[in-house]
N, C-alpha and C. Protein backbone atom coordinates (compact mmCIF):
# COMPACT_ATOMS: atom_id res chain seq x y z
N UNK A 1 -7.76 0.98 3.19
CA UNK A 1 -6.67 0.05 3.00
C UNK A 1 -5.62 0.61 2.03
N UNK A 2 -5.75 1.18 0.95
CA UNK A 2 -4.93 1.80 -0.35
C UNK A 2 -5.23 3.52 -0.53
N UNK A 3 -4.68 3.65 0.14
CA UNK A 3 -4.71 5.41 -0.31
C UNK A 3 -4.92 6.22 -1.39
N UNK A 4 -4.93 5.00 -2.92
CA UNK A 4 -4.64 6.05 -4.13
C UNK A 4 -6.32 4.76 -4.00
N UNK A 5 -7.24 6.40 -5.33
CA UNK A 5 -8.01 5.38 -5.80
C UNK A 5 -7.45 5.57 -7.69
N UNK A 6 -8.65 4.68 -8.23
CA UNK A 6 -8.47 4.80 -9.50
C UNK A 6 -9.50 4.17 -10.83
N UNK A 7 -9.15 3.61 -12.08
CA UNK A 7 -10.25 3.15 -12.46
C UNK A 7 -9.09 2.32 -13.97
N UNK A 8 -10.25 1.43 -14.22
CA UNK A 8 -9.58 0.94 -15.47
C UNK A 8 -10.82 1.03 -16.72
N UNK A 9 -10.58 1.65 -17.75
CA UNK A 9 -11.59 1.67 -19.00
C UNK A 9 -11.30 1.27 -19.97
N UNK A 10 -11.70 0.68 -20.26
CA UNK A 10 -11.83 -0.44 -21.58
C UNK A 10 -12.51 0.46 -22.99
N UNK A 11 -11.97 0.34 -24.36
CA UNK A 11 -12.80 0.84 -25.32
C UNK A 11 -12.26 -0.24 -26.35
N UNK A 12 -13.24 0.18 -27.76
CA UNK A 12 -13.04 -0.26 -29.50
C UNK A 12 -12.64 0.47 -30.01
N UNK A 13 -11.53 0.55 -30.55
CA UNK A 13 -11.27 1.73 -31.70
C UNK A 13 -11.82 1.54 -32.72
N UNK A 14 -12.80 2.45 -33.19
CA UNK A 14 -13.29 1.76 -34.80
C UNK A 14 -12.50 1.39 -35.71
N UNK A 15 -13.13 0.74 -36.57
CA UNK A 15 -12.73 0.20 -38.13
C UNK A 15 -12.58 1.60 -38.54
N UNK A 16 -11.19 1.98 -39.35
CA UNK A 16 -10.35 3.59 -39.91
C UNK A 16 -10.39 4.22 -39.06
N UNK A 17 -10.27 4.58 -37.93
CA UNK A 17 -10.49 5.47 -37.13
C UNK A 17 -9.28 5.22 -35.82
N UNK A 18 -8.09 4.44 -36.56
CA UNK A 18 -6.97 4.42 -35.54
C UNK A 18 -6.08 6.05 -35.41
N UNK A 19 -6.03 6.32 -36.68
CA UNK A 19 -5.30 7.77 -36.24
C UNK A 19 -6.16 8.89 -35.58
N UNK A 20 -7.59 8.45 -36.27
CA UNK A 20 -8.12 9.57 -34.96
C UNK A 20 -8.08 9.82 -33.59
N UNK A 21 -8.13 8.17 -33.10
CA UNK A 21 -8.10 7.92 -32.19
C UNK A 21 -6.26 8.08 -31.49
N UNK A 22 -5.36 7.71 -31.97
CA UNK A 22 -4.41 7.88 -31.53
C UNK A 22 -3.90 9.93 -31.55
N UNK A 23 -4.42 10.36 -32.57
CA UNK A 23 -4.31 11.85 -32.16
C UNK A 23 -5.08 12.46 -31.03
N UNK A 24 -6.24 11.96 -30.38
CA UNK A 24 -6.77 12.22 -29.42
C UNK A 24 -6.15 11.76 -27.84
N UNK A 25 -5.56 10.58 -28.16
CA UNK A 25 -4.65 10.42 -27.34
C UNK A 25 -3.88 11.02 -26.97
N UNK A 26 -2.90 11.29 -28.13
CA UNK A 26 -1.85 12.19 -27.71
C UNK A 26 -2.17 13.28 -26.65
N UNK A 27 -2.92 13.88 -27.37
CA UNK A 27 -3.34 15.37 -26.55
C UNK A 27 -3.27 14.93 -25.33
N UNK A 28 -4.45 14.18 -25.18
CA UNK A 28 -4.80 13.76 -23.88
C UNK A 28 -3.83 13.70 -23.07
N UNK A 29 -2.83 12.67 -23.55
CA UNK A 29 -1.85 12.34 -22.59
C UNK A 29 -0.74 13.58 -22.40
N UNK A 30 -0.66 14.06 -22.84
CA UNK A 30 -0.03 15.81 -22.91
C UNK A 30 -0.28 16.48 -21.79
N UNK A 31 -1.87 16.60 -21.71
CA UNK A 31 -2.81 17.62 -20.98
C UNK A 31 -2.62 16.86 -19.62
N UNK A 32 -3.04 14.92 -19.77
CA UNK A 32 -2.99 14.85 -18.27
C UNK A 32 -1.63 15.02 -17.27
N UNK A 33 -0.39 14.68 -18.55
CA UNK A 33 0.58 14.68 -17.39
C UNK A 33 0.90 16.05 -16.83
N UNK A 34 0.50 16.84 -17.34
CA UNK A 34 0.57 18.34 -16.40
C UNK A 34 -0.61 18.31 -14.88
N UNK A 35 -1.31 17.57 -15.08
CA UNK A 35 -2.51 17.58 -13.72
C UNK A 35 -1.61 17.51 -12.57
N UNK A 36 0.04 16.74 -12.38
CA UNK A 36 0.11 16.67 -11.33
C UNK A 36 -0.40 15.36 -10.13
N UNK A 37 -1.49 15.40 -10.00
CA UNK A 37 -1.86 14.78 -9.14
C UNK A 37 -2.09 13.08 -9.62
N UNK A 38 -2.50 12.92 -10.80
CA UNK A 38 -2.43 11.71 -11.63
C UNK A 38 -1.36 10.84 -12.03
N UNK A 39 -1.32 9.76 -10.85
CA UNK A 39 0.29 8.85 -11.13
C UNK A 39 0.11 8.08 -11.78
N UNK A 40 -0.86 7.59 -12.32
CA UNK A 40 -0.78 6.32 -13.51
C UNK A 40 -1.35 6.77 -14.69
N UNK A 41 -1.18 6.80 -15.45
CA UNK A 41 -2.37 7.43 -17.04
C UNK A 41 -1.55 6.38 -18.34
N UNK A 42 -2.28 5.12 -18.18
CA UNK A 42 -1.39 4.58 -18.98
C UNK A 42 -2.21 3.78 -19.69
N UNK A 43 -1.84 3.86 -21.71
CA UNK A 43 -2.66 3.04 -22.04
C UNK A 43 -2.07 2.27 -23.07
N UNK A 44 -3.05 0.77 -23.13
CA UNK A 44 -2.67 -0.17 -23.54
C UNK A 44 -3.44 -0.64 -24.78
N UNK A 45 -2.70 -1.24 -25.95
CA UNK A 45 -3.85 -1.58 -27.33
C UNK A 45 -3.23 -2.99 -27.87
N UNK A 46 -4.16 -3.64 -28.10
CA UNK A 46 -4.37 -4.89 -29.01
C UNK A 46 -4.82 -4.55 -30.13
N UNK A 47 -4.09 -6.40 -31.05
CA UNK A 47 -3.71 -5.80 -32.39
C UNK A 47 -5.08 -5.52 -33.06
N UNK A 48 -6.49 -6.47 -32.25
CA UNK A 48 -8.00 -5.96 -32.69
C UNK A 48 -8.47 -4.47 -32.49
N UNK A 49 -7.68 -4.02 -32.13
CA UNK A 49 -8.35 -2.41 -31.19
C UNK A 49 -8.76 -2.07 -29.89
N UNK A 50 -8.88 -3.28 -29.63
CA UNK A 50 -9.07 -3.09 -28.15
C UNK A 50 -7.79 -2.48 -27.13
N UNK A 51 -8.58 -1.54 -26.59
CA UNK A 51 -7.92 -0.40 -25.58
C UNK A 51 -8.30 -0.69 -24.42
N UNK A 52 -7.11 -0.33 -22.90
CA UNK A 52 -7.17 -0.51 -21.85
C UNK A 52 -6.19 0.45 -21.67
N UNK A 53 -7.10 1.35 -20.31
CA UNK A 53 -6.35 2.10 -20.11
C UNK A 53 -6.70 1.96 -18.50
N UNK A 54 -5.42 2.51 -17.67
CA UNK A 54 -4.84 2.26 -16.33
C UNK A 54 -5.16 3.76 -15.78
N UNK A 55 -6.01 4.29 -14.81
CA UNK A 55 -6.06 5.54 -14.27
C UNK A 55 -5.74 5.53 -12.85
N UNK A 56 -4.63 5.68 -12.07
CA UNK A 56 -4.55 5.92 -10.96
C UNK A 56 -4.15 7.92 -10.25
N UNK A 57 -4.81 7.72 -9.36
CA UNK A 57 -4.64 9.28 -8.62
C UNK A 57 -4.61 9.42 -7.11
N UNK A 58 -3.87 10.48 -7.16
CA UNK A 58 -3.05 10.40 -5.56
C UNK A 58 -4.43 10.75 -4.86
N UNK A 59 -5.64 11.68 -5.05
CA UNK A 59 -6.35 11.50 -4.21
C UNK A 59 -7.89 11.82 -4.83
N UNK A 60 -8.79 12.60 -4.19
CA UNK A 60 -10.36 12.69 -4.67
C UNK A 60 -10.04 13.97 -5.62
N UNK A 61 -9.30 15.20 -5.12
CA UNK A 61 -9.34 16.53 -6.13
C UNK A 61 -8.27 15.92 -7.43
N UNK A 62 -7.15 14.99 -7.12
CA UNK A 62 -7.02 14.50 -8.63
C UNK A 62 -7.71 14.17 -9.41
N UNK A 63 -8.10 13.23 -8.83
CA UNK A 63 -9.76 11.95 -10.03
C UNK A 63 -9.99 13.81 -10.71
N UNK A 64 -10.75 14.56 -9.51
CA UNK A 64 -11.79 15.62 -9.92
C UNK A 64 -11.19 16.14 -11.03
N UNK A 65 -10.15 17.02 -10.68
CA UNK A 65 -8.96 17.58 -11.72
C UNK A 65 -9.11 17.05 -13.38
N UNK A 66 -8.69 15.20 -12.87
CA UNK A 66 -8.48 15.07 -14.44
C UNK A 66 -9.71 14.74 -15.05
N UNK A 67 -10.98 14.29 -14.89
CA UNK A 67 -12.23 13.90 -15.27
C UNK A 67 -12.92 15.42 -15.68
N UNK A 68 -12.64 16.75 -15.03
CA UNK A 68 -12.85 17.85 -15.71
C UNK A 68 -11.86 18.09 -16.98
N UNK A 69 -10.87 17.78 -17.04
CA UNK A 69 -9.61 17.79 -18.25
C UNK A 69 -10.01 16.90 -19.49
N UNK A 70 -10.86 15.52 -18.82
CA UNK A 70 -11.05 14.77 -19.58
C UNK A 70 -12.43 15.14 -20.75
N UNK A 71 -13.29 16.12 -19.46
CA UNK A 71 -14.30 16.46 -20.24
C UNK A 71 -14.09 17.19 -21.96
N UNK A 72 -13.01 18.04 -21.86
CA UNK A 72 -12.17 18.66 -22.57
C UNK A 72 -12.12 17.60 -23.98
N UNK A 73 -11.68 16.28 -23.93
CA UNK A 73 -11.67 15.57 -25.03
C UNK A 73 -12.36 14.54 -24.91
N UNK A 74 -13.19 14.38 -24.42
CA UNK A 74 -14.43 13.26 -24.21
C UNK A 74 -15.33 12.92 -25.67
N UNK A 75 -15.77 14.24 -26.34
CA UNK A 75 -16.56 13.40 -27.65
C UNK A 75 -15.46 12.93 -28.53
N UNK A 76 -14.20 13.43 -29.17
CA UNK A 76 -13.52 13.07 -30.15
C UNK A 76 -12.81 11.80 -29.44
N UNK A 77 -12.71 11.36 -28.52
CA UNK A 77 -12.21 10.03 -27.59
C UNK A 77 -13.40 9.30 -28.04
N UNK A 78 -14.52 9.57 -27.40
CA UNK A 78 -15.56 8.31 -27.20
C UNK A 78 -16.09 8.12 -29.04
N UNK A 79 -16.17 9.42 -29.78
CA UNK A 79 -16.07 8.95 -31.21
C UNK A 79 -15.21 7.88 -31.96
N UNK A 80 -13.92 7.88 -31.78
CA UNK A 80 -12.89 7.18 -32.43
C UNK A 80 -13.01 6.19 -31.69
N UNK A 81 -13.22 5.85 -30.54
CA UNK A 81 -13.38 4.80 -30.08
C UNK A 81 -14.54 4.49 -28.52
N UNK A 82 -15.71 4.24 -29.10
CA UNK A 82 -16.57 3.79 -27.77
C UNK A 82 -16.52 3.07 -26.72
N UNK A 83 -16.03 3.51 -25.72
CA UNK A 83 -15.79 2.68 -24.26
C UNK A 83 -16.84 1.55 -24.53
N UNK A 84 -16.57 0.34 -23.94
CA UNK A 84 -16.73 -0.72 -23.57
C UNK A 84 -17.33 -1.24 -22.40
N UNK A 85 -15.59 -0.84 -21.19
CA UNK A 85 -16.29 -1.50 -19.91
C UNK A 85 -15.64 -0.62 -18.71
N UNK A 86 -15.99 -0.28 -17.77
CA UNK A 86 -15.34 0.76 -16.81
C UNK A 86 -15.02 0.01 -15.35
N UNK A 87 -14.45 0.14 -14.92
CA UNK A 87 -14.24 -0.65 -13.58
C UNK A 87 -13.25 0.12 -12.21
N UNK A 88 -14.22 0.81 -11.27
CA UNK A 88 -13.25 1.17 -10.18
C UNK A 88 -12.83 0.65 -9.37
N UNK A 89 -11.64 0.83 -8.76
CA UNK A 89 -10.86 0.44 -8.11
C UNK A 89 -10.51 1.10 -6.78
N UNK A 90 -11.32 0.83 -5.63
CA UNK A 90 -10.59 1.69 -4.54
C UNK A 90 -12.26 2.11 -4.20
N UNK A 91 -12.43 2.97 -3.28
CA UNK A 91 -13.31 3.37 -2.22
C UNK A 91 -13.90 4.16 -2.67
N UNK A 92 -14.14 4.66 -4.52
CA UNK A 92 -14.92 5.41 -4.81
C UNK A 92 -16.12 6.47 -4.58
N UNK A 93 -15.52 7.73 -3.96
CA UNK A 93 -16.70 8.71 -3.42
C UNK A 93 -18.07 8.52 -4.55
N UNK A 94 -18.83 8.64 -3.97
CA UNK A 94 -20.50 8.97 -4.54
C UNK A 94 -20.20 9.77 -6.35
N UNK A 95 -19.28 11.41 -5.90
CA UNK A 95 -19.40 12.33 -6.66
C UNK A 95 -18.77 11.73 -7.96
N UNK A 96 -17.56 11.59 -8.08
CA UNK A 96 -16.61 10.27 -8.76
C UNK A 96 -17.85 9.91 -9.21
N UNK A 97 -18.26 8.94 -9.00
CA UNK A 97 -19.34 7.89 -9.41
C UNK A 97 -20.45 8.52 -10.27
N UNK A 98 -20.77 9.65 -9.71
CA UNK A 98 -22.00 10.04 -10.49
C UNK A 98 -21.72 11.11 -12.04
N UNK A 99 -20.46 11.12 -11.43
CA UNK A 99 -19.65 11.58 -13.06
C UNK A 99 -19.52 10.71 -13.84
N UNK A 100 -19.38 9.48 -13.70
CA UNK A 100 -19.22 8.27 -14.45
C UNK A 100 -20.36 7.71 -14.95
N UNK A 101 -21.57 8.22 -14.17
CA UNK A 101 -23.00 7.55 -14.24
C UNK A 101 -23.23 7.01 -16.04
N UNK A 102 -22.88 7.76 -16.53
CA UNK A 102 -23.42 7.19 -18.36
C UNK A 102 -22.80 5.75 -18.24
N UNK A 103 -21.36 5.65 -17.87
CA UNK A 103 -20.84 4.38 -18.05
C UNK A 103 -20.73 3.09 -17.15
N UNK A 104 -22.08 3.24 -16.00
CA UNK A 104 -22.25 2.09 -15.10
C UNK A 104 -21.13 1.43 -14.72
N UNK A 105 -19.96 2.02 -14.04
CA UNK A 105 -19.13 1.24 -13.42
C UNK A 105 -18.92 0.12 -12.48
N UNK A 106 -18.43 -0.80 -12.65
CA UNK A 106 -18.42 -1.96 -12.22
C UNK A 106 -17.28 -1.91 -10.58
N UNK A 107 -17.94 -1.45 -9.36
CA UNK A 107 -16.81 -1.20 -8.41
C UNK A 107 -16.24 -2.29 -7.49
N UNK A 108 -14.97 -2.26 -7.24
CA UNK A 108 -14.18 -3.10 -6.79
C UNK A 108 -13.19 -2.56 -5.97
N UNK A 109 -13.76 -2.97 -4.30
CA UNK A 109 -13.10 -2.61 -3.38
C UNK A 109 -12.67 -3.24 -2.71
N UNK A 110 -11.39 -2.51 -1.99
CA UNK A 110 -10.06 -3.38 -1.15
C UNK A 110 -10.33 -4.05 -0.91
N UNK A 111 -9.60 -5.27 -0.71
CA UNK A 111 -9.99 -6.20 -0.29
C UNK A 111 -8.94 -6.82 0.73
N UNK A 112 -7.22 -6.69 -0.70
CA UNK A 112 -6.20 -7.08 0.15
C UNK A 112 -5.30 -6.95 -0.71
N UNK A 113 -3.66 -6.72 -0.32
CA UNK A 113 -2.74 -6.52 -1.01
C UNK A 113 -1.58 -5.31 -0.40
N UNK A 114 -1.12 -5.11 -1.35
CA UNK A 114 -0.44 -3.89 -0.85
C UNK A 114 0.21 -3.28 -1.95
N UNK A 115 0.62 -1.87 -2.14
CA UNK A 115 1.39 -0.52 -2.83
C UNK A 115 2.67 -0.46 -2.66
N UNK A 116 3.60 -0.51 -3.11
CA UNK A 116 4.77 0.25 -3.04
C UNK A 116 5.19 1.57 -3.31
């Protein structure tokens, strides 16, 4: 039904640990917008710390692409701030999934709607 898949992840930024966490960001967001293939990388914070971030990708070797990129800053991310809650979006291949396996994703497929 939707051609792009994607995912939404939820984290805590610890108590002192906002600039760590926002310097890890940065990078991040540096590194992903060169992938190319990744059209959404967008993230969102409340004034408690709570983080939400928006991952959409044009196809399966994107996801792949940036989840190897991601590996890259994965402990100093999940340090400054421990994911929460993970949730895919879209028709999620197996492989996808079993990269995600630590964080039991919650999947959610088409149902109805539409892209522009």
């Amino acid at each position: 039904m939707f051609e792009n898949l994607g995912w939404i992840v939820e984290a805590q930024v610890k108590e002192g640990r906002q600039n760590d966490f926002k310097g890890v960001v940065e990078e991040i967001v540096a590194a992903t917008r060169a992938e190319g293939g990744t059209l959404n990388y967008q993230y969102y914070i409340a004034d408690d710390g709570s983080v939400l971030v928006y991952e959409r990708f044009a196809n399966i070797e994107s996801a792949h692409t940036h989840i190897t990129n991601w590996d890259n800053f994965a402990e100093r991310w999940l340090d400054a701030a421990p994911s929460t809650r993970m949730v895919y979006l879209g028709d999620i291949p197996r492989e996808i999934q079993d990269r995600h396996s630590a964080i039991s994703p919650k999947v959610y497929k088409p149902y109805n709607g539409f892209a522009r």
